[in-house]
PDB file of N, CA and C in Angstrom:
ATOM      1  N   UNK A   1     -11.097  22.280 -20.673  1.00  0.00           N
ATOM      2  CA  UNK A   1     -11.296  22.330 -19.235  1.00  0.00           C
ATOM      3  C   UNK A   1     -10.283  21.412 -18.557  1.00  0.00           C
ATOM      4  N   UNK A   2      -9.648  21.898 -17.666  1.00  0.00           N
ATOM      5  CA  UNK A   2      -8.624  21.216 -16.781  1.00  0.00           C
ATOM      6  C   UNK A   2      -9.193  19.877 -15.898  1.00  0.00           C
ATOM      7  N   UNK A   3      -8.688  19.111 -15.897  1.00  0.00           N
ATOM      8  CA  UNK A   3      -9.323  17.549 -14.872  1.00  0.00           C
ATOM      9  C   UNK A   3      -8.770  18.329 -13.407  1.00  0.00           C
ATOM     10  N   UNK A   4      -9.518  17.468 -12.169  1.00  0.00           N
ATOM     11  CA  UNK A   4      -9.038  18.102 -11.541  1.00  0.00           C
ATOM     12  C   UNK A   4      -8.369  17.192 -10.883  1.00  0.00           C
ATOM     13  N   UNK A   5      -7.248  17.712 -10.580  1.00  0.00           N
ATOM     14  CA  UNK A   5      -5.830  16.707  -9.721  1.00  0.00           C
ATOM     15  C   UNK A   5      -5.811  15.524  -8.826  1.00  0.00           C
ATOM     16  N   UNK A   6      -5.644  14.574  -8.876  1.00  0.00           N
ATOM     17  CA  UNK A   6      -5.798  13.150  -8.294  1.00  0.00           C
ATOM     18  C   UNK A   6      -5.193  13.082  -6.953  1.00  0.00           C
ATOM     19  N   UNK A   7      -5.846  12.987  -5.809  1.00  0.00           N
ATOM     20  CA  UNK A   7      -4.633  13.295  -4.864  1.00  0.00           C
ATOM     21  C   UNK A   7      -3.543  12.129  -4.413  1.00  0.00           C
ATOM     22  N   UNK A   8      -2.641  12.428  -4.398  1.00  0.00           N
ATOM     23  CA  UNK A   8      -1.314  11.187  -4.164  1.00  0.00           C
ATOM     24  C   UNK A   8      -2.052  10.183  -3.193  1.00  0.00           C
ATOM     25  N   UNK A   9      -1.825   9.285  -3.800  1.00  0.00           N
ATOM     26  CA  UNK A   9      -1.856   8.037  -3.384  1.00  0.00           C
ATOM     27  C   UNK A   9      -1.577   8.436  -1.554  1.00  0.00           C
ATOM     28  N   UNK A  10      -2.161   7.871  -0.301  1.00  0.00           N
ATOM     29  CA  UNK A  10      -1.223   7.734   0.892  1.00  0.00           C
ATOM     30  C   UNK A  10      -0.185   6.809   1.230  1.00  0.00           C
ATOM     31  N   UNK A  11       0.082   7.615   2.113  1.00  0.00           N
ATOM     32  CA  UNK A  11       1.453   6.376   2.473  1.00  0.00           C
ATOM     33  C   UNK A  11       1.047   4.721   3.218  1.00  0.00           C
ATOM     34  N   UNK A  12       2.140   4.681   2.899  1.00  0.00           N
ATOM     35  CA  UNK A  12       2.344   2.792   3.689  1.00  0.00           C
ATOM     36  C   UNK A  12       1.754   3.271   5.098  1.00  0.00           C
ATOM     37  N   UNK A  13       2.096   4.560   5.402  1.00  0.00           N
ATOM     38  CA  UNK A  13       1.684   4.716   7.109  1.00  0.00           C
ATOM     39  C   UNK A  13      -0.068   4.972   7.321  1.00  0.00           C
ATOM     40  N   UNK A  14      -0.213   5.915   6.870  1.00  0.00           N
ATOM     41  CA  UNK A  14      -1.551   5.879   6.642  1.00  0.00           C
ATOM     42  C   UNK A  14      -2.253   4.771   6.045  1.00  0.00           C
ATOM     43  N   UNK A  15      -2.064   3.987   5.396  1.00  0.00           N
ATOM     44  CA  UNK A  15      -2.835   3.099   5.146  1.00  0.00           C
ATOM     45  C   UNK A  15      -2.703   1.865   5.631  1.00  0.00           C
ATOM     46  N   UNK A  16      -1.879   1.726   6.584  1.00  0.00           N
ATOM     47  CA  UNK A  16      -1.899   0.860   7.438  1.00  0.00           C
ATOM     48  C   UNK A  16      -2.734   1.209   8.815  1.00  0.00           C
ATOM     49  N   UNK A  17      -2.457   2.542   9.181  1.00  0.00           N
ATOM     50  CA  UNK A  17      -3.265   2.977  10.110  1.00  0.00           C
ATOM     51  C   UNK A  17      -5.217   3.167   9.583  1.00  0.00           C
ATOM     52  N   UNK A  18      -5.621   3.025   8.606  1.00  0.00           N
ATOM     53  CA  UNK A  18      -6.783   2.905   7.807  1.00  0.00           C
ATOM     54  C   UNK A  18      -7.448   1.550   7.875  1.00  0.00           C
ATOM     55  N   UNK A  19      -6.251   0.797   7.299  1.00  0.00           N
ATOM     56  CA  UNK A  19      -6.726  -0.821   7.708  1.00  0.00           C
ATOM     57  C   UNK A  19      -6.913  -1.350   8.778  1.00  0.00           C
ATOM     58  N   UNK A  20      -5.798  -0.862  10.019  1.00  0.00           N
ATOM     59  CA  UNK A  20      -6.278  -1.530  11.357  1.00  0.00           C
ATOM     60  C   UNK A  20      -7.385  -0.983  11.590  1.00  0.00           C
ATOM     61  N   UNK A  21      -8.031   0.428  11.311  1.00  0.00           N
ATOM     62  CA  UNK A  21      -8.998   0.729  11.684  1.00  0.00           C
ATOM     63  C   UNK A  21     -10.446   0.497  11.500  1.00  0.00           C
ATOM     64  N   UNK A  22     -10.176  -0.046   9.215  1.00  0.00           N
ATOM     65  CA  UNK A  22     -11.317  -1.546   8.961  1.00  0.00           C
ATOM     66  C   UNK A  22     -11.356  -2.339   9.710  1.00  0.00           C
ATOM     67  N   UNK A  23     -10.512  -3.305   9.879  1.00  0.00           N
ATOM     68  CA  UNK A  23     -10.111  -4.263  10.882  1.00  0.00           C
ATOM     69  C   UNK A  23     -10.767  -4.468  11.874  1.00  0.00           C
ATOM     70  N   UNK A  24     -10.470  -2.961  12.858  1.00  0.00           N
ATOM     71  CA  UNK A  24     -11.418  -2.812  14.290  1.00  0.00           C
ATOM     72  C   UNK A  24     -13.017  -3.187  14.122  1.00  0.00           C
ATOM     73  N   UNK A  25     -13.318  -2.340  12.976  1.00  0.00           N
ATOM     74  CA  UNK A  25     -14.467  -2.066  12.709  1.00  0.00           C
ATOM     75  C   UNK A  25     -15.431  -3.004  12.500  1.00  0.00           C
ATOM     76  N   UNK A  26     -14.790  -3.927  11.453  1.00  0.00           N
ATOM     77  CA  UNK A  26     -15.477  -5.399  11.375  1.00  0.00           C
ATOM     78  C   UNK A  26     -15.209  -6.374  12.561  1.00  0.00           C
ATOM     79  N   UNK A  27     -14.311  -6.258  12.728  1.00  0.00           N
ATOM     80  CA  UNK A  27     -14.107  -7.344  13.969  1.00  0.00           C
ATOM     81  C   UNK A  27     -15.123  -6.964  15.312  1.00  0.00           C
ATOM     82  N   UNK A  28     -15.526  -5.883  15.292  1.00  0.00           N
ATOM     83  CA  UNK A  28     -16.874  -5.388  16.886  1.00  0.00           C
ATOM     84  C   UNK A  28     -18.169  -6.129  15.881  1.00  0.00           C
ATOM     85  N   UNK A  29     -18.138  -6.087  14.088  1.00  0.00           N
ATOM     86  CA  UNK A  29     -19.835  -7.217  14.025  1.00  0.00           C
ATOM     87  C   UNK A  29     -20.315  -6.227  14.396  1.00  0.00           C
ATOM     88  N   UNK A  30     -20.472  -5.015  14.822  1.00  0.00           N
ATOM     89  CA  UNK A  30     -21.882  -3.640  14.271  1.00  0.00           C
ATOM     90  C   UNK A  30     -22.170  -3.100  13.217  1.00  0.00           C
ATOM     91  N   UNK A  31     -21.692  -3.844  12.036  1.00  0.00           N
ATOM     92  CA  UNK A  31     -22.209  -2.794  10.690  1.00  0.00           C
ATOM     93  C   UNK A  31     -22.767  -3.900  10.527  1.00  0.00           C
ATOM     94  N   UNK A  32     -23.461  -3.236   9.151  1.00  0.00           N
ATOM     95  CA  UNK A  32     -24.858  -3.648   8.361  1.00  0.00           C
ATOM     96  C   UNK A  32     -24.029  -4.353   7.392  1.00  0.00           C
ATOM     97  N   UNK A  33     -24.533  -5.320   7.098  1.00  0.00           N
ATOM     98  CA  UNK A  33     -24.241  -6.349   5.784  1.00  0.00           C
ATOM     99  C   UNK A  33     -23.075  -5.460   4.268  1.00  0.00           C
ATOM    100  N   UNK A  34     -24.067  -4.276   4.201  1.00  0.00           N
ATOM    101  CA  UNK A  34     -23.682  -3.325   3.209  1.00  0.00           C
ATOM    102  C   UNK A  34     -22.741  -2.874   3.673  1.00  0.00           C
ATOM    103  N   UNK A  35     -22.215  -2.211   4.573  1.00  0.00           N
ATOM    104  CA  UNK A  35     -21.180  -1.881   5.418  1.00  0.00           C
ATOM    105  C   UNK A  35     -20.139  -2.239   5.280  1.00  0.00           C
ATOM    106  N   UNK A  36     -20.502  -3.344   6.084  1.00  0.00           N
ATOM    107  CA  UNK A  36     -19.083  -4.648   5.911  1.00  0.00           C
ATOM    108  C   UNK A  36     -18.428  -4.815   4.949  1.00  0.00           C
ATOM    109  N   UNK A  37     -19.654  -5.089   3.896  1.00  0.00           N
ATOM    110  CA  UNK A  37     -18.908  -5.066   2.322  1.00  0.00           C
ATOM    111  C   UNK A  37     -18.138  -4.300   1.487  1.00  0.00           C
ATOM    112  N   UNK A  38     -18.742  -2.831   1.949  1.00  0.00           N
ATOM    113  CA  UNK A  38     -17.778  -1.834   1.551  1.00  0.00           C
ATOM    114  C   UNK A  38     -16.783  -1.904   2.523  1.00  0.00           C
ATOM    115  N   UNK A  39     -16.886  -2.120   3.811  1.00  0.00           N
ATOM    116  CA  UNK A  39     -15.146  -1.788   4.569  1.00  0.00           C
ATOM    117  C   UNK A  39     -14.278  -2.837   4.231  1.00  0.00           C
ATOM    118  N   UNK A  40     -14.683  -4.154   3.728  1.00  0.00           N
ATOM    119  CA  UNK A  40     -14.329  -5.247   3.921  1.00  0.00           C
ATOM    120  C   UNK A  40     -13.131  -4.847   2.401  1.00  0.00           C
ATOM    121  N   UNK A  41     -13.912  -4.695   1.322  1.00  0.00           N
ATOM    122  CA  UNK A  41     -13.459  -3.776   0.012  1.00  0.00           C
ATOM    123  C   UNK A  41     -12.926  -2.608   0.068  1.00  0.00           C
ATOM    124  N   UNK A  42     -12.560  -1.853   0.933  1.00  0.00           N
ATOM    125  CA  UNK A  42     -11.724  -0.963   0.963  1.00  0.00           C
ATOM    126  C   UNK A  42     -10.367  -1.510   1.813  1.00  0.00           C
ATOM    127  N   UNK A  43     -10.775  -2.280   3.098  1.00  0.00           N
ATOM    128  CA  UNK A  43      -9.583  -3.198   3.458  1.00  0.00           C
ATOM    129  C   UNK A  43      -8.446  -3.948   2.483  1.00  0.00           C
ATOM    130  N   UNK A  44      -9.201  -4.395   1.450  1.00  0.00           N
ATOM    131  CA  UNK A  44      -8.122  -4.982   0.263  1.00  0.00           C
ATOM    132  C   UNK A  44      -7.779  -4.160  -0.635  1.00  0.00           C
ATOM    133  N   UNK A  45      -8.581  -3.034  -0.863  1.00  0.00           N
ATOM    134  CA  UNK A  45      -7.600  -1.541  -1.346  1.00  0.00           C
ATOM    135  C   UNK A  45      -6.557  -0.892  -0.620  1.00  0.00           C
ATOM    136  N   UNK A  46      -6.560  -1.199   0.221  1.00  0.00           N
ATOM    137  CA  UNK A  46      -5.325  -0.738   1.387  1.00  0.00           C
ATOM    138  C   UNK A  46      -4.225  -1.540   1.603  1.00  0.00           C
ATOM    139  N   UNK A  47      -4.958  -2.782   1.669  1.00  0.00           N
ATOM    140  CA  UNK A  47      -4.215  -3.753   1.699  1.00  0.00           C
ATOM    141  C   UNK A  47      -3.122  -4.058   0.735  1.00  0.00           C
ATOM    142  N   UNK A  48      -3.393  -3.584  -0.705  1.00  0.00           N
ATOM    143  CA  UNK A  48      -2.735  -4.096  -1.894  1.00  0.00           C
ATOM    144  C   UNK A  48      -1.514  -2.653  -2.155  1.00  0.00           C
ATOM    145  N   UNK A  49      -1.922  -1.349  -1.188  1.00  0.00           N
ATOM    146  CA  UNK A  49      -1.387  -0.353  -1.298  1.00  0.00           C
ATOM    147  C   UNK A  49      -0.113  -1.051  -0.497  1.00  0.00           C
ATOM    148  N   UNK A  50      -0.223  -1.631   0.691  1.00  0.00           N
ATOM    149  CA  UNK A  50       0.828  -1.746   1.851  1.00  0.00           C
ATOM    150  C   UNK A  50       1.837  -2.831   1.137  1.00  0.00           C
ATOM    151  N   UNK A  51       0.847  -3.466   0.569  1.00  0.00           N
ATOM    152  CA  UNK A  51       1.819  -4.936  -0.293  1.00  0.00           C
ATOM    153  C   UNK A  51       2.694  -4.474  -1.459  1.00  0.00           C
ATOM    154  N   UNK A  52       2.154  -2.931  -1.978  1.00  0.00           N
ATOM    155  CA  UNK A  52       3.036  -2.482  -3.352  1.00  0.00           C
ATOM    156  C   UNK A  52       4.493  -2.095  -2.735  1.00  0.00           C
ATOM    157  N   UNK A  53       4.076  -1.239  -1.617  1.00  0.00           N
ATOM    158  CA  UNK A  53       4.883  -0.141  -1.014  1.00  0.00           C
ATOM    159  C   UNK A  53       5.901  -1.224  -0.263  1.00  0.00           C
ATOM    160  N   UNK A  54       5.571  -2.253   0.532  1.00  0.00           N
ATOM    161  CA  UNK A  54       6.775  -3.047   1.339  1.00  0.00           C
ATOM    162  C   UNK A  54       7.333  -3.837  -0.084  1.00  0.00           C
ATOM    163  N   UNK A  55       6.862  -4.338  -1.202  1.00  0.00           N
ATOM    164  CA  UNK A  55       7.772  -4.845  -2.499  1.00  0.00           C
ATOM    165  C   UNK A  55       8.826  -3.911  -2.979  1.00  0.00           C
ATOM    166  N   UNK A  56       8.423  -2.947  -3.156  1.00  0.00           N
ATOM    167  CA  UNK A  56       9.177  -1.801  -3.686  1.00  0.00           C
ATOM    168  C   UNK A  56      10.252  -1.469  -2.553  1.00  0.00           C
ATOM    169  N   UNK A  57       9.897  -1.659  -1.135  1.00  0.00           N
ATOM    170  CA  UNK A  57      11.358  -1.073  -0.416  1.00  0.00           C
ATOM    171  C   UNK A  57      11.748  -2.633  -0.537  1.00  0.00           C
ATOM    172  N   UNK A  58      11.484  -3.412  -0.390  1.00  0.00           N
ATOM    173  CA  UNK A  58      12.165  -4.991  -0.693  1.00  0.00           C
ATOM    174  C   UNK A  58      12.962  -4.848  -1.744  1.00  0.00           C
ATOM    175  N   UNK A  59      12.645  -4.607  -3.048  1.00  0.00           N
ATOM    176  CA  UNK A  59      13.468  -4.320  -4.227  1.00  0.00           C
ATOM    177  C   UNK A  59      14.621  -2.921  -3.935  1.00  0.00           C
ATOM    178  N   UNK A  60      14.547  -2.014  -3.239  1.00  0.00           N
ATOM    179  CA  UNK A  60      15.256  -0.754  -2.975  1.00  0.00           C
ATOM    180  C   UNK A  60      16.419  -1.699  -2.586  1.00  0.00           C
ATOM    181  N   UNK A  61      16.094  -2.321  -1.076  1.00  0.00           N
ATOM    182  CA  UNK A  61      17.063  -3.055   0.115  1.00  0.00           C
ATOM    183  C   UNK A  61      17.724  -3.719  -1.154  1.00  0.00           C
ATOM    184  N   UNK A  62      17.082  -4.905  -2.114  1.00  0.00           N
ATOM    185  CA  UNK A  62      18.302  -5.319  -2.442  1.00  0.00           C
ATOM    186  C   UNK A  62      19.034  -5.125  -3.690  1.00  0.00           C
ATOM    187  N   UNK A  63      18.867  -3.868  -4.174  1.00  0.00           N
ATOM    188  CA  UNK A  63      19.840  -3.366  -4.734  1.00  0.00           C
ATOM    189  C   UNK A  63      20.648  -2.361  -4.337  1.00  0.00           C
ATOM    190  N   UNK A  64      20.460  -2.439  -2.945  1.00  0.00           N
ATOM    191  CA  UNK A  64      21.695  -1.567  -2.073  1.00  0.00           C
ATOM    192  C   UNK A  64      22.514  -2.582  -1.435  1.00  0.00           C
ATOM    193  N   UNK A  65      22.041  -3.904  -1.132  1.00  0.00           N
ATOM    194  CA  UNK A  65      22.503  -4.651  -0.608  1.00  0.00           C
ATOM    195  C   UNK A  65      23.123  -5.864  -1.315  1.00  0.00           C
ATOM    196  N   UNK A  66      23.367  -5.231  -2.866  1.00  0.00           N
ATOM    197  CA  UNK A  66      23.849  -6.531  -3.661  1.00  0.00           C
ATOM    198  C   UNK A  66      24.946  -6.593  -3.133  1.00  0.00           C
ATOM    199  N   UNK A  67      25.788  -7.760  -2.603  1.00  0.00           N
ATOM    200  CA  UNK A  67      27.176  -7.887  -2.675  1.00  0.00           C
ATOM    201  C   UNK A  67      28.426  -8.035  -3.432  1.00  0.00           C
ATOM    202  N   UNK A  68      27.537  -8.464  -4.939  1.00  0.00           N
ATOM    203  CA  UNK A  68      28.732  -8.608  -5.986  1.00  0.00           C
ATOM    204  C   UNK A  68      29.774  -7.529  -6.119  1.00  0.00           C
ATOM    205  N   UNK A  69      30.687  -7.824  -6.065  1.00  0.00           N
ATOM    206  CA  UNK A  69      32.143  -6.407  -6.489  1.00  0.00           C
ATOM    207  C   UNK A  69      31.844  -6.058  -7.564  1.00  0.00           C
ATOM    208  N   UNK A  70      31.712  -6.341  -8.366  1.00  0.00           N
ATOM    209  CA  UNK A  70      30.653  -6.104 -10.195  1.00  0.00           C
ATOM    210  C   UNK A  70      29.545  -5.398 -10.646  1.00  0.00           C
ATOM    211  N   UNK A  71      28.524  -5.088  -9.100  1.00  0.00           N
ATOM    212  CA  UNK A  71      27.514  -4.793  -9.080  1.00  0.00           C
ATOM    213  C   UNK A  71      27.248  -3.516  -9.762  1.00  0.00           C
ATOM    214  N   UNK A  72      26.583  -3.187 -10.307  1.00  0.00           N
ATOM    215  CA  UNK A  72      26.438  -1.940 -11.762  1.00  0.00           C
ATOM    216  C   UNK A  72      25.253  -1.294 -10.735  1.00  0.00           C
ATOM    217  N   UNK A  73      25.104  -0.123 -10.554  1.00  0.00           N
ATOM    218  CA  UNK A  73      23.741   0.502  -9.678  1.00  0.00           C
ATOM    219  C   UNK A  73      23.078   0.619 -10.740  1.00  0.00           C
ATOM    220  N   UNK A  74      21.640   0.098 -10.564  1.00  0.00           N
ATOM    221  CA  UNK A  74      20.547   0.096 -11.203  1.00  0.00           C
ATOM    222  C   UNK A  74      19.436   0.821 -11.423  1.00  0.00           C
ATOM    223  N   UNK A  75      18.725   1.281 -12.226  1.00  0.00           N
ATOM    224  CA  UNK A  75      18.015   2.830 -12.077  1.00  0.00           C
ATOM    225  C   UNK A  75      16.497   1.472 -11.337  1.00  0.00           C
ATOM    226  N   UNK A  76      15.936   2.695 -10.559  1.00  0.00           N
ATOM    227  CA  UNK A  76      14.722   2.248  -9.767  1.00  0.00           C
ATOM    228  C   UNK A  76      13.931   2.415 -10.475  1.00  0.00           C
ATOM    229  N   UNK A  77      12.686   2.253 -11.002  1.00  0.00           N
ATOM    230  CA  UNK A  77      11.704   3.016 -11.371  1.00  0.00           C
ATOM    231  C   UNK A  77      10.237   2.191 -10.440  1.00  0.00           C
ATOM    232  N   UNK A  78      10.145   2.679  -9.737  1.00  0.00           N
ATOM    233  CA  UNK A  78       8.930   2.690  -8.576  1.00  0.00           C
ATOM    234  C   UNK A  78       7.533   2.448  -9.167  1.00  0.00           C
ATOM    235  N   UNK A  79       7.170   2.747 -10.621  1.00  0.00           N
ATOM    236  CA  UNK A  79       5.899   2.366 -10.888  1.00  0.00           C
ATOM    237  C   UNK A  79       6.001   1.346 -11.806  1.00  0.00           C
ATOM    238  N   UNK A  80       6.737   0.326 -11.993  1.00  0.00           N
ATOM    239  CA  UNK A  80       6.835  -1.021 -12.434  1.00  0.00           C
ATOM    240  C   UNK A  80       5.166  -2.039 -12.857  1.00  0.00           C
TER     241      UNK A  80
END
């Protein structure tokens, strides 16, 4: 039997737009204890998505931006 397909990860955009929207959510103090806890825990799942995704273009930038005359282009591999 086939698993069924994982859907891609979202983007840095979407999940930034996800988090401000935890964010909002806790910051108005209308959810329930339980609530909180889960948004509060999905906030640092998002959170750790936005922190992978801005490392990884950090690492892109500076191996486009090495200056050495020597500089050898380096293979990327994104899931490090």
């Amino acid at each position: 039997m086939k698993q069924p397909k994982t859907p891609p990860p979202p983007s840095f955009e979407q999940s930034l737009t996800e988090l401000e929207a935890v964010v909002d959510a806790l910051e108005k103090g209308e959810m329930t204890l339980e609530d909180s806890l889960a948004a509060f825990e999905r906030g640092i799942g998002l959170t750790r998505v936005c922190r992978q995704a801005l490392e990884t273009a950090e690492q892109r930038v500076r191996i486009l931006t090495d200056a050495r005359p020597d500089a050898e282009p380096e293979p990327f591999d994104a899931h490090d």
